[in-house]
C-alpha atoms as a PDB file:
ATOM      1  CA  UNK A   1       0.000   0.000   0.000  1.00  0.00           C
ATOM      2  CA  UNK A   2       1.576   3.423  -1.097  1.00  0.00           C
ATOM      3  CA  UNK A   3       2.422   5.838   1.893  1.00  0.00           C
ATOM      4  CA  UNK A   4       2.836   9.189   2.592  1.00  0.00           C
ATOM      5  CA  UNK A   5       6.785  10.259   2.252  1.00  0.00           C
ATOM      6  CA  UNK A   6       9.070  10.239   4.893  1.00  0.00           C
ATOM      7  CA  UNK A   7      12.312  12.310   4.192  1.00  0.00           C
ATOM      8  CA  UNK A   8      14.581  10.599   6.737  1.00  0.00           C
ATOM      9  CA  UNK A   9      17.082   9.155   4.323  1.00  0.00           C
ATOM     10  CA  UNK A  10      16.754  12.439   2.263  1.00  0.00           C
ATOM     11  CA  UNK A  11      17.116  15.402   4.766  1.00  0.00           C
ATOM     12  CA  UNK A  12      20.733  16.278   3.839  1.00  0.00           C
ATOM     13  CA  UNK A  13      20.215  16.092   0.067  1.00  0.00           C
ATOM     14  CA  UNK A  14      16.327  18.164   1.246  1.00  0.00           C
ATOM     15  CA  UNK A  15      18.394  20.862   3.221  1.00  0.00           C
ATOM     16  CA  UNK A  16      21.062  21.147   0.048  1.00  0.00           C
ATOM     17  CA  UNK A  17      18.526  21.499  -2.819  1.00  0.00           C
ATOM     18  CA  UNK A  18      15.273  23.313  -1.387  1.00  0.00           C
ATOM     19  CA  UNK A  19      17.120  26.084   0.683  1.00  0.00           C
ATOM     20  CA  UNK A  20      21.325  26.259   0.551  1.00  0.00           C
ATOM     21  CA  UNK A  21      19.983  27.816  -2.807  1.00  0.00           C
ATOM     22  CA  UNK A  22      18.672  30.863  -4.833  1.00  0.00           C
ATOM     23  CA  UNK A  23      15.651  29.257  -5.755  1.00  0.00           C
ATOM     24  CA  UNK A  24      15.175  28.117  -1.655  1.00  0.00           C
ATOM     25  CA  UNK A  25      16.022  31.755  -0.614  1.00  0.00           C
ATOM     26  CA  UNK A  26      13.266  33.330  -3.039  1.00  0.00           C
ATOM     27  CA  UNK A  27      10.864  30.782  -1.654  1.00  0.00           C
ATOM     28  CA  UNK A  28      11.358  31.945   1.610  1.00  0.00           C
ATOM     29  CA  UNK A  29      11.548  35.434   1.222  1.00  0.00           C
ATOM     30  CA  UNK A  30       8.195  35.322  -0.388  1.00  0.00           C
ATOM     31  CA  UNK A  31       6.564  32.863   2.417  1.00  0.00           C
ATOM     32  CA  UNK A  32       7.761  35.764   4.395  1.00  0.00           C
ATOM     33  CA  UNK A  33       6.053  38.442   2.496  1.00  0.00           C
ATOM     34  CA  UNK A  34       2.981  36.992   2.338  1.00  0.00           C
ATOM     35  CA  UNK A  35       3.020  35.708   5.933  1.00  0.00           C
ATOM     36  CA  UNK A  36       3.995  39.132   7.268  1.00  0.00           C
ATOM     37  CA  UNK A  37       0.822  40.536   8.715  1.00  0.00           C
ATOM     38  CA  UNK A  38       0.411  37.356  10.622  1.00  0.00           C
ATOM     39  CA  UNK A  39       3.753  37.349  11.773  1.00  0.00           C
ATOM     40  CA  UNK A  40       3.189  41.232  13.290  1.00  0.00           C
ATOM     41  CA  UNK A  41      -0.152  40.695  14.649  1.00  0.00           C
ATOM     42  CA  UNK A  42      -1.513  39.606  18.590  1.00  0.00           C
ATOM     43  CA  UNK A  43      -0.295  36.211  19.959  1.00  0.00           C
ATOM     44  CA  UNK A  44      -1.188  33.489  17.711  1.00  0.00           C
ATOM     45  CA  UNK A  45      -1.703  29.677  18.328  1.00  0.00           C
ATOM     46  CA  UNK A  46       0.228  28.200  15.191  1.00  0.00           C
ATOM     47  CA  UNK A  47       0.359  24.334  13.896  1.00  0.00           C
ATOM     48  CA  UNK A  48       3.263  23.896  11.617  1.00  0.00           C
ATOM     49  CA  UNK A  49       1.960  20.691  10.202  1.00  0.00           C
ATOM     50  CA  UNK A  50       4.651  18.587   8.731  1.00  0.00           C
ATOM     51  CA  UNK A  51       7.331  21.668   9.938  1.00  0.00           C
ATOM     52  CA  UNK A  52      10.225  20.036   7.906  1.00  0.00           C
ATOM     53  CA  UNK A  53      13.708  22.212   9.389  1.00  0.00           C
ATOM     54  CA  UNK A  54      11.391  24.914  10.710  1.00  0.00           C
ATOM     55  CA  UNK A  55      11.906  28.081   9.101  1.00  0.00           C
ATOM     56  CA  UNK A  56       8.813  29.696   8.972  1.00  0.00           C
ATOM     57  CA  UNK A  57       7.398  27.903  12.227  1.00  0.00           C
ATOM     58  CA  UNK A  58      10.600  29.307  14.295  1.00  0.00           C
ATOM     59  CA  UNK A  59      10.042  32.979  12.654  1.00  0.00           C
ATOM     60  CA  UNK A  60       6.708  33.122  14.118  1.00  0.00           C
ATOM     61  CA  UNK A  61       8.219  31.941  17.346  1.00  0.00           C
ATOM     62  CA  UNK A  62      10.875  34.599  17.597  1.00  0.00           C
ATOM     63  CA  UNK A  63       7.556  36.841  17.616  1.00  0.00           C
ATOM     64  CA  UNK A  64       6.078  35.462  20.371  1.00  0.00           C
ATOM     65  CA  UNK A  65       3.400  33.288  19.008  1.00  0.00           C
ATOM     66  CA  UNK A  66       2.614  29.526  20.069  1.00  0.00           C
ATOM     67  CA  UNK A  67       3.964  26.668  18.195  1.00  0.00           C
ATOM     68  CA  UNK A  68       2.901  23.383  17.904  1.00  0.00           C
ATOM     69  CA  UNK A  69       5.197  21.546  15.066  1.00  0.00           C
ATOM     70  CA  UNK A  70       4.423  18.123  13.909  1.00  0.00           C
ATOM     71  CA  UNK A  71       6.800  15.846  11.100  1.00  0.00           C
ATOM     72  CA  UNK A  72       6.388  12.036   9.763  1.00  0.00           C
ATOM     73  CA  UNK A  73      10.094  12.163   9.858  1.00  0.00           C
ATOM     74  CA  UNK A  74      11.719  11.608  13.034  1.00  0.00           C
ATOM     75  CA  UNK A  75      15.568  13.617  11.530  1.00  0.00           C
ATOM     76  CA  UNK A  76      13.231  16.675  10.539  1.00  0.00           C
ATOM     77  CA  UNK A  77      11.566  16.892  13.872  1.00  0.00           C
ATOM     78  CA  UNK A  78      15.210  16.720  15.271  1.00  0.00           C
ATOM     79  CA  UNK A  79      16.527  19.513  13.071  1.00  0.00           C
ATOM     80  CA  UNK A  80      13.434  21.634  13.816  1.00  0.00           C
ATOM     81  CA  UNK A  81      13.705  21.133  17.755  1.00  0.00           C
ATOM     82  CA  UNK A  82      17.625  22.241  17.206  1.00  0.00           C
ATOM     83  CA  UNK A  83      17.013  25.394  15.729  1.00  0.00           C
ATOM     84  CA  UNK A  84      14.470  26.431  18.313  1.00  0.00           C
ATOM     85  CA  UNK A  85      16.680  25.577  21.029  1.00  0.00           C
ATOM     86  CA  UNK A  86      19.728  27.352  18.921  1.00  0.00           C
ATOM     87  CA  UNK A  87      17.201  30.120  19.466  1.00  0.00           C
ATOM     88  CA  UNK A  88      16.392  29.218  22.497  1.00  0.00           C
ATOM     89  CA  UNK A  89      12.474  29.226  21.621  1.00  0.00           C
ATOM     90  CA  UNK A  90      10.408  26.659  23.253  1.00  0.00           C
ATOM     91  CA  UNK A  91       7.193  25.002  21.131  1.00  0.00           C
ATOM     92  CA  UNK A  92       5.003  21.668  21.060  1.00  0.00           C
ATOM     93  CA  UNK A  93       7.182  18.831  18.693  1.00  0.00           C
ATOM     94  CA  UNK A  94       4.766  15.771  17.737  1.00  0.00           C
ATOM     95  CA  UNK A  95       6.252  13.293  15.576  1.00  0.00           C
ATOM     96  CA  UNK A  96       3.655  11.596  13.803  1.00  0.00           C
ATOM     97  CA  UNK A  97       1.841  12.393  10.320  1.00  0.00           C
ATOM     98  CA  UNK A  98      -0.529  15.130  10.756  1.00  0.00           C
ATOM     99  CA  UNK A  99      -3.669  13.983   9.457  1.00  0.00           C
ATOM    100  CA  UNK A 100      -3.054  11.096  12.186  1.00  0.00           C
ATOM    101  CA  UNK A 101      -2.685  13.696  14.820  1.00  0.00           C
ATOM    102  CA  UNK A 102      -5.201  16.212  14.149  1.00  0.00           C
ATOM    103  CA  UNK A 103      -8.178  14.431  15.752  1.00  0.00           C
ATOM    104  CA  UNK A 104      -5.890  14.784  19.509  1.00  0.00           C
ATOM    105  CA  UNK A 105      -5.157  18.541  18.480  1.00  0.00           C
ATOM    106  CA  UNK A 106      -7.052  22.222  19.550  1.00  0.00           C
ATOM    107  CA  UNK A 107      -8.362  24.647  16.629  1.00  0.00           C
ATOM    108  CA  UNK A 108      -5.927  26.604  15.760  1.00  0.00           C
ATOM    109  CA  UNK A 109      -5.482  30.792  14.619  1.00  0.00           C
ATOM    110  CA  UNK A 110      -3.151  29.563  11.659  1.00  0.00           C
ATOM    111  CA  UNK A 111      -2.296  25.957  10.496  1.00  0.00           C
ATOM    112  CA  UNK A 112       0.856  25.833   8.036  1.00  0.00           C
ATOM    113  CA  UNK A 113       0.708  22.915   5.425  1.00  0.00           C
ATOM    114  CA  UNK A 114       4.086  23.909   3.467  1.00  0.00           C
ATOM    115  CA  UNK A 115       5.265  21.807   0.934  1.00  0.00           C
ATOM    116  CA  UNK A 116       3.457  18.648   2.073  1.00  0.00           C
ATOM    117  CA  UNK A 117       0.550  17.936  -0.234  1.00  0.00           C
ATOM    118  CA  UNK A 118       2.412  16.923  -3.348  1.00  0.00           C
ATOM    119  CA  UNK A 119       3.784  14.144  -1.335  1.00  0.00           C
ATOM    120  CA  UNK A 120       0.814  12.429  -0.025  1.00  0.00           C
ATOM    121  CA  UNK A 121      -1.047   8.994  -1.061  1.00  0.00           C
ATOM    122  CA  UNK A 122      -4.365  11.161  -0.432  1.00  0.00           C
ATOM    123  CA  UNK A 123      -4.027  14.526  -0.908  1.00  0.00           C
ATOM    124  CA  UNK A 124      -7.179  16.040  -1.162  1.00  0.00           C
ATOM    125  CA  UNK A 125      -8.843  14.458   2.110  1.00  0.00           C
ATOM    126  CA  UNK A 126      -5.717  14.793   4.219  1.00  0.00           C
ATOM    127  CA  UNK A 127      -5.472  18.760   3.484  1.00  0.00           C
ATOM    128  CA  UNK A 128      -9.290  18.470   4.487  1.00  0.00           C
ATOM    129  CA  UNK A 129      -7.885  17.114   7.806  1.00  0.00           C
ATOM    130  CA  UNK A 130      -5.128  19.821   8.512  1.00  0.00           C
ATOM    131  CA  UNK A 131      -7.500  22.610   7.542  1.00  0.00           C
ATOM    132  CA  UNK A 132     -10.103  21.457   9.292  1.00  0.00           C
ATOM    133  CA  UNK A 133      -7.982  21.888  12.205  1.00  0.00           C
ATOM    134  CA  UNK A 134      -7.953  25.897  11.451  1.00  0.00           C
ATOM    135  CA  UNK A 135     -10.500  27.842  13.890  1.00  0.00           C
ATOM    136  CA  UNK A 136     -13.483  30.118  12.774  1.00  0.00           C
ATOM    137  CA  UNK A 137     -11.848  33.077  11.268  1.00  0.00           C
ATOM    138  CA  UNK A 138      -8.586  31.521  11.390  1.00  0.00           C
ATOM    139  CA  UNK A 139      -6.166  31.130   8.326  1.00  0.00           C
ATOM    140  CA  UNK A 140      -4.356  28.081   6.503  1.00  0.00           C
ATOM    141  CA  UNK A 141      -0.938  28.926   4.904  1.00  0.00           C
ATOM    142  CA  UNK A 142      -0.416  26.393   1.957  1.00  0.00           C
ATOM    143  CA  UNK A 143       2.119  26.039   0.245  1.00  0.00           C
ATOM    144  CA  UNK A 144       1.957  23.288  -2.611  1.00  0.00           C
ATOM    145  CA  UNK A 145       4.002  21.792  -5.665  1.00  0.00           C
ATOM    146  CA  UNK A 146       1.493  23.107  -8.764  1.00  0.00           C
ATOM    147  CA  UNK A 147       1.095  20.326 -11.563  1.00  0.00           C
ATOM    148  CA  UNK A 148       1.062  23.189 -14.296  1.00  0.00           C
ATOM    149  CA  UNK A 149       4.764  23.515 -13.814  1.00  0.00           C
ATOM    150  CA  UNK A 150       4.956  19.946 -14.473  1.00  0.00           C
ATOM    151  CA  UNK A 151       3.644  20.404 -17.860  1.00  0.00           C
ATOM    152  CA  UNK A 152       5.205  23.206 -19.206  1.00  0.00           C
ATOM    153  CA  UNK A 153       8.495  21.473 -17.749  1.00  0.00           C
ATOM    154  CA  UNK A 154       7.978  18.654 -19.768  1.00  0.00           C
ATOM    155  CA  UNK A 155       6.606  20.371 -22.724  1.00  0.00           C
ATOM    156  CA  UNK A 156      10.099  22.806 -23.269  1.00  0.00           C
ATOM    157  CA  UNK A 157      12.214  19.682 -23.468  1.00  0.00           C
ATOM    158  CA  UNK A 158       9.983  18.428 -26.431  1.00  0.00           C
ATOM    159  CA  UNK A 159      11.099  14.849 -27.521  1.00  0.00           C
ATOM    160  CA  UNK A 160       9.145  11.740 -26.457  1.00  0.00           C
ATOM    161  CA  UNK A 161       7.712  13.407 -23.255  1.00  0.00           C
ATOM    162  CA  UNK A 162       4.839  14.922 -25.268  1.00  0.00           C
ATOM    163  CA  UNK A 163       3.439  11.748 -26.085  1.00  0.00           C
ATOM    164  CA  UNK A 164       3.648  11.233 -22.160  1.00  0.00           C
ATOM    165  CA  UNK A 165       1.886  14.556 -21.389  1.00  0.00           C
ATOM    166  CA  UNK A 166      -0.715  13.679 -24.136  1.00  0.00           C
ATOM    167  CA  UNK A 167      -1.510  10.177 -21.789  1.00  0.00           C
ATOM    168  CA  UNK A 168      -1.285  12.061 -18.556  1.00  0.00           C
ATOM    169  CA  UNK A 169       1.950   9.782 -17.848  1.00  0.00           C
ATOM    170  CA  UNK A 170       3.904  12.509 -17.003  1.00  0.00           C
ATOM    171  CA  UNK A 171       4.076  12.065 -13.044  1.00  0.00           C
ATOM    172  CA  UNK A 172       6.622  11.451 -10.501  1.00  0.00           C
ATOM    173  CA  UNK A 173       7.603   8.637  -8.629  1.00  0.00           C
ATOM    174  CA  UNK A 174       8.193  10.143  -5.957  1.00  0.00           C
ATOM    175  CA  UNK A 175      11.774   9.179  -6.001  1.00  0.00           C
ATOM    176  CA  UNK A 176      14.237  11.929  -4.527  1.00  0.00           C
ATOM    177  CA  UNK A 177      12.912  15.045  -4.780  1.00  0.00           C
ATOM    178  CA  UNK A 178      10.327  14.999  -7.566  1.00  0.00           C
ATOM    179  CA  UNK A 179       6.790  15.094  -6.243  1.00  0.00           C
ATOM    180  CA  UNK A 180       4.081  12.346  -7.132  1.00  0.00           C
ATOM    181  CA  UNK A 181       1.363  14.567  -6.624  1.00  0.00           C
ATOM    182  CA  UNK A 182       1.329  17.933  -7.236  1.00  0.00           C
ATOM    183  CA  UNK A 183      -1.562  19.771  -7.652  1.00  0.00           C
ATOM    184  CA  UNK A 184      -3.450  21.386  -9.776  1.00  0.00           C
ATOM    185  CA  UNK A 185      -4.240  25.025  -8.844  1.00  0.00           C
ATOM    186  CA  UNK A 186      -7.991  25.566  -9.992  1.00  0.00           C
ATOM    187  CA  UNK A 187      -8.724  22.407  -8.248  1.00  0.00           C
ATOM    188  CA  UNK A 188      -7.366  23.542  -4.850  1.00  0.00           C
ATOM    189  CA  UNK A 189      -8.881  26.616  -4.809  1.00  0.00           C
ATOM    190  CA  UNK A 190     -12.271  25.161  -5.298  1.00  0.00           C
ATOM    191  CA  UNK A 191     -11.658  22.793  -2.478  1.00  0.00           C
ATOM    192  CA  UNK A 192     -10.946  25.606  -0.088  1.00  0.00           C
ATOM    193  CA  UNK A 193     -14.164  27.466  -1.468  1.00  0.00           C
ATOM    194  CA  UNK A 194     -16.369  24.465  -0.946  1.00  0.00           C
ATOM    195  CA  UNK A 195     -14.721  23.752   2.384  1.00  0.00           C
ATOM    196  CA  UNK A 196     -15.872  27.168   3.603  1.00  0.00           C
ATOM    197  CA  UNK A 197     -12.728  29.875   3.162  1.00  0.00           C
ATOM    198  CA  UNK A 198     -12.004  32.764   1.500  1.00  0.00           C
ATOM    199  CA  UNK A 199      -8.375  32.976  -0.110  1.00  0.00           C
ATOM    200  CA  UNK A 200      -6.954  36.382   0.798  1.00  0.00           C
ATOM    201  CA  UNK A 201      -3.716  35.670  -1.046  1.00  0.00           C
ATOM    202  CA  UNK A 202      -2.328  33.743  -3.770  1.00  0.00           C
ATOM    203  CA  UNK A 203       1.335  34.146  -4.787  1.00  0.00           C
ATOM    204  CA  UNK A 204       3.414  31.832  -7.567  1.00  0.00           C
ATOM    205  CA  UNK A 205       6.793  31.202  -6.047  1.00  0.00           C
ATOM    206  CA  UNK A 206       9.802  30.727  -9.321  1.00  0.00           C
ATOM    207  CA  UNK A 207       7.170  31.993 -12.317  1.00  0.00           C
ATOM    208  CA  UNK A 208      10.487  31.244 -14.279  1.00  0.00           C
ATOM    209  CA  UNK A 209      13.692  30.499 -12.708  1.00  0.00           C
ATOM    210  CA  UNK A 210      12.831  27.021 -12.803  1.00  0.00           C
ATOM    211  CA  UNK A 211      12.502  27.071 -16.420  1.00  0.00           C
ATOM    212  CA  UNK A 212      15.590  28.257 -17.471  1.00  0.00           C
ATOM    213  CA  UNK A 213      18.286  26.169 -18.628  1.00  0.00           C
ATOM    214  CA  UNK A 214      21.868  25.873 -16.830  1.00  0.00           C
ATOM    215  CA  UNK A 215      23.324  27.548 -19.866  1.00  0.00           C
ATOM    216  CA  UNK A 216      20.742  30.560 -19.133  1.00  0.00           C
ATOM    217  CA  UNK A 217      20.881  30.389 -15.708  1.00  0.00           C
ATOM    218  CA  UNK A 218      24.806  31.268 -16.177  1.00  0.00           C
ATOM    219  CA  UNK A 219      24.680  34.028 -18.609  1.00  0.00           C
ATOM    220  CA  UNK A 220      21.312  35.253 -16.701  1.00  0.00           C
ATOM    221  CA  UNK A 221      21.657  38.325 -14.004  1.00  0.00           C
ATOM    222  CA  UNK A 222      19.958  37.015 -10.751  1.00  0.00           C
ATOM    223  CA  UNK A 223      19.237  40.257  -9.320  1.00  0.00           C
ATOM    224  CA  UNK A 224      17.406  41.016 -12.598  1.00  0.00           C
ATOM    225  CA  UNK A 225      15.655  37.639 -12.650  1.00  0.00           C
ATOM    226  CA  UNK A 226      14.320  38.219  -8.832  1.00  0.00           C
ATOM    227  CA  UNK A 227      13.001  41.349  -9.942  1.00  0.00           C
ATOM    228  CA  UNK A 228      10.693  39.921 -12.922  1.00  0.00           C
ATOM    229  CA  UNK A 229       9.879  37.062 -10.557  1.00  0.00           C
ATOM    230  CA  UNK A 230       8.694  39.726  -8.016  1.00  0.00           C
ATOM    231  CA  UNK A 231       6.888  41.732 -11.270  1.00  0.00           C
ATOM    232  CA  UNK A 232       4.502  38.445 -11.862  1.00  0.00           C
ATOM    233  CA  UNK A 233       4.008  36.527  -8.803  1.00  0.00           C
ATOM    234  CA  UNK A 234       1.314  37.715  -8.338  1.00  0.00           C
ATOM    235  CA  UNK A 235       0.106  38.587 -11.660  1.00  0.00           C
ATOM    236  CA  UNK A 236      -3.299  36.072 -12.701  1.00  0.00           C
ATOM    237  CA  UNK A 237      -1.664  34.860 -15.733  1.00  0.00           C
ATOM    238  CA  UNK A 238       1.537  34.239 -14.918  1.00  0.00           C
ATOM    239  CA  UNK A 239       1.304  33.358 -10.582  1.00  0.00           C
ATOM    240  CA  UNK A 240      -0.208  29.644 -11.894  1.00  0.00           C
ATOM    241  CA  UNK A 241       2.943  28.931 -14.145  1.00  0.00           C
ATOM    242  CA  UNK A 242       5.102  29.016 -11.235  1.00  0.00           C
ATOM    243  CA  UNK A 243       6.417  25.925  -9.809  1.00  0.00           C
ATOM    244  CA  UNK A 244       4.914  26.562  -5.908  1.00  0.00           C
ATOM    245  CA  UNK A 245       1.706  28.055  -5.197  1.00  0.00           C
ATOM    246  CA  UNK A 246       1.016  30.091  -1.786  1.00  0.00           C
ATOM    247  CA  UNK A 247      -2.219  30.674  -0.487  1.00  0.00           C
ATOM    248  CA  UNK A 248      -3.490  32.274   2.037  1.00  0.00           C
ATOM    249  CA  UNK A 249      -6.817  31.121   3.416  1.00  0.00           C
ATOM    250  CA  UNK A 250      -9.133  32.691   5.970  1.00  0.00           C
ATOM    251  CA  UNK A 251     -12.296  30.148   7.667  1.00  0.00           C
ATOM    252  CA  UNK A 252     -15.360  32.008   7.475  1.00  0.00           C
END
């Protein structure tokens, strides 16, 4: 029986490729952004659900607000409980998947699912879980892989993988780092309408770095690229290209 993905045997390689980069850097920096106002408001109750090495969980920390973090992966929880005490923060660390642990948890002001979704067996009923976990007026912070990327990914290196797109064969293994199950974003936004919230914001995270080739990524001036990622991230046409999707999601 396929199972959710535990990142134990992958958290150095994890640590190396999603944030000792650029790319990992933007990402955060735009998390940030987006997350600001919630970051500088009153005390918050916060469940970092599946908190990975903590970056954004520990940020909110450092302001004062209540953590509760929660990884299937036993080395993540580790890292994450480092880097509060490094910081000497103190929070709640459950190790255990969260849609397992959500039934023994409170309601909570803001529930962050970053980065999870993509790599769960049932994606659509376990985000039902985590969010339902976010109290009446609350917010969700979700962060997700976006399957659109997938296809235009695919689609630029032409060849054989169009007959694959064509079949909708095109999807991860799950092996490493590539995602079995990213998501569509039209589809996720209509869960969280039916589901009863109102998305306040919606940001594309990498509308094209992730596109370029290693040749153009050379020749290519990053402080220039940042700047037309930060022209269109937000943009309609251009935020669902990008290769993560932020939302911002209040309970009504």
């Amino acid at each position: 029986m396929p199972t959710d993905r535990n990142f134990d045997n992958l958290i150095d390689k994890f640590e190396q490729r999603v944030y000792g980069t650029l790319k990992g850097n933007l990402r955060l920096k735009l998390l940030k952004e987006d997350l600001l106002p919630l970051q500088q408001s009153a005390t918050l109750s916060i469940w970092d659900a599946g908190c990975g090495l903590a970056q954004i969980s520990s940020w909110f920390a450092e302001a004062g607000h209540n953590t509760t973090l929660c990884d299937l992966s036993s080395r993540m929880l580790e890292r994450a409980q480092q880097r509060f005490a490094e910081k000497n923060l103190t929070a709640t660390f459950l190790q255990g998947a969260a849609q397992d642990l959500a039934a023994d948890l409170p309601k909570f002001d803001l529930v962050l699912f970053h980065a999870v979704l993509e790599w769960l067996t049932s994606p659509k009923e376990t985000l039902y879980t985590v969010a339902n976990q976010v109290a009446p007026q609350g917010h969700l912070s979700l962060l997700y892989y976006n399957r659109n990327s997938i296809i235009i990914t695919n689609a630029l290196k032409g060849d054989w993988r169009l007959q694959f797109l064509l079949n909708d064969q095109y999807m991860g293994k799950g092996k490493n780092l590539t995602p079995p199950n990213p998501q569509f974003p039209h589809e996720v936004l209509n869960w969280l309408q039916q589901w009863g919230f109102r998305v306040k914001v919606e940001t594309g995270i990498r509308v094209f770095n992730d596109y370029l080739t290693p040749d153009a990524q050379q020749i290519t001036d990053q402080d220039e690229l940042i700047e037309l990622e930060y022209r269109y991230c937000r943009e309609p046409t251009f935020k669902h290209m990008a290769r993560y999707i932020h939302v911002i999601a209040q309970r009504q």
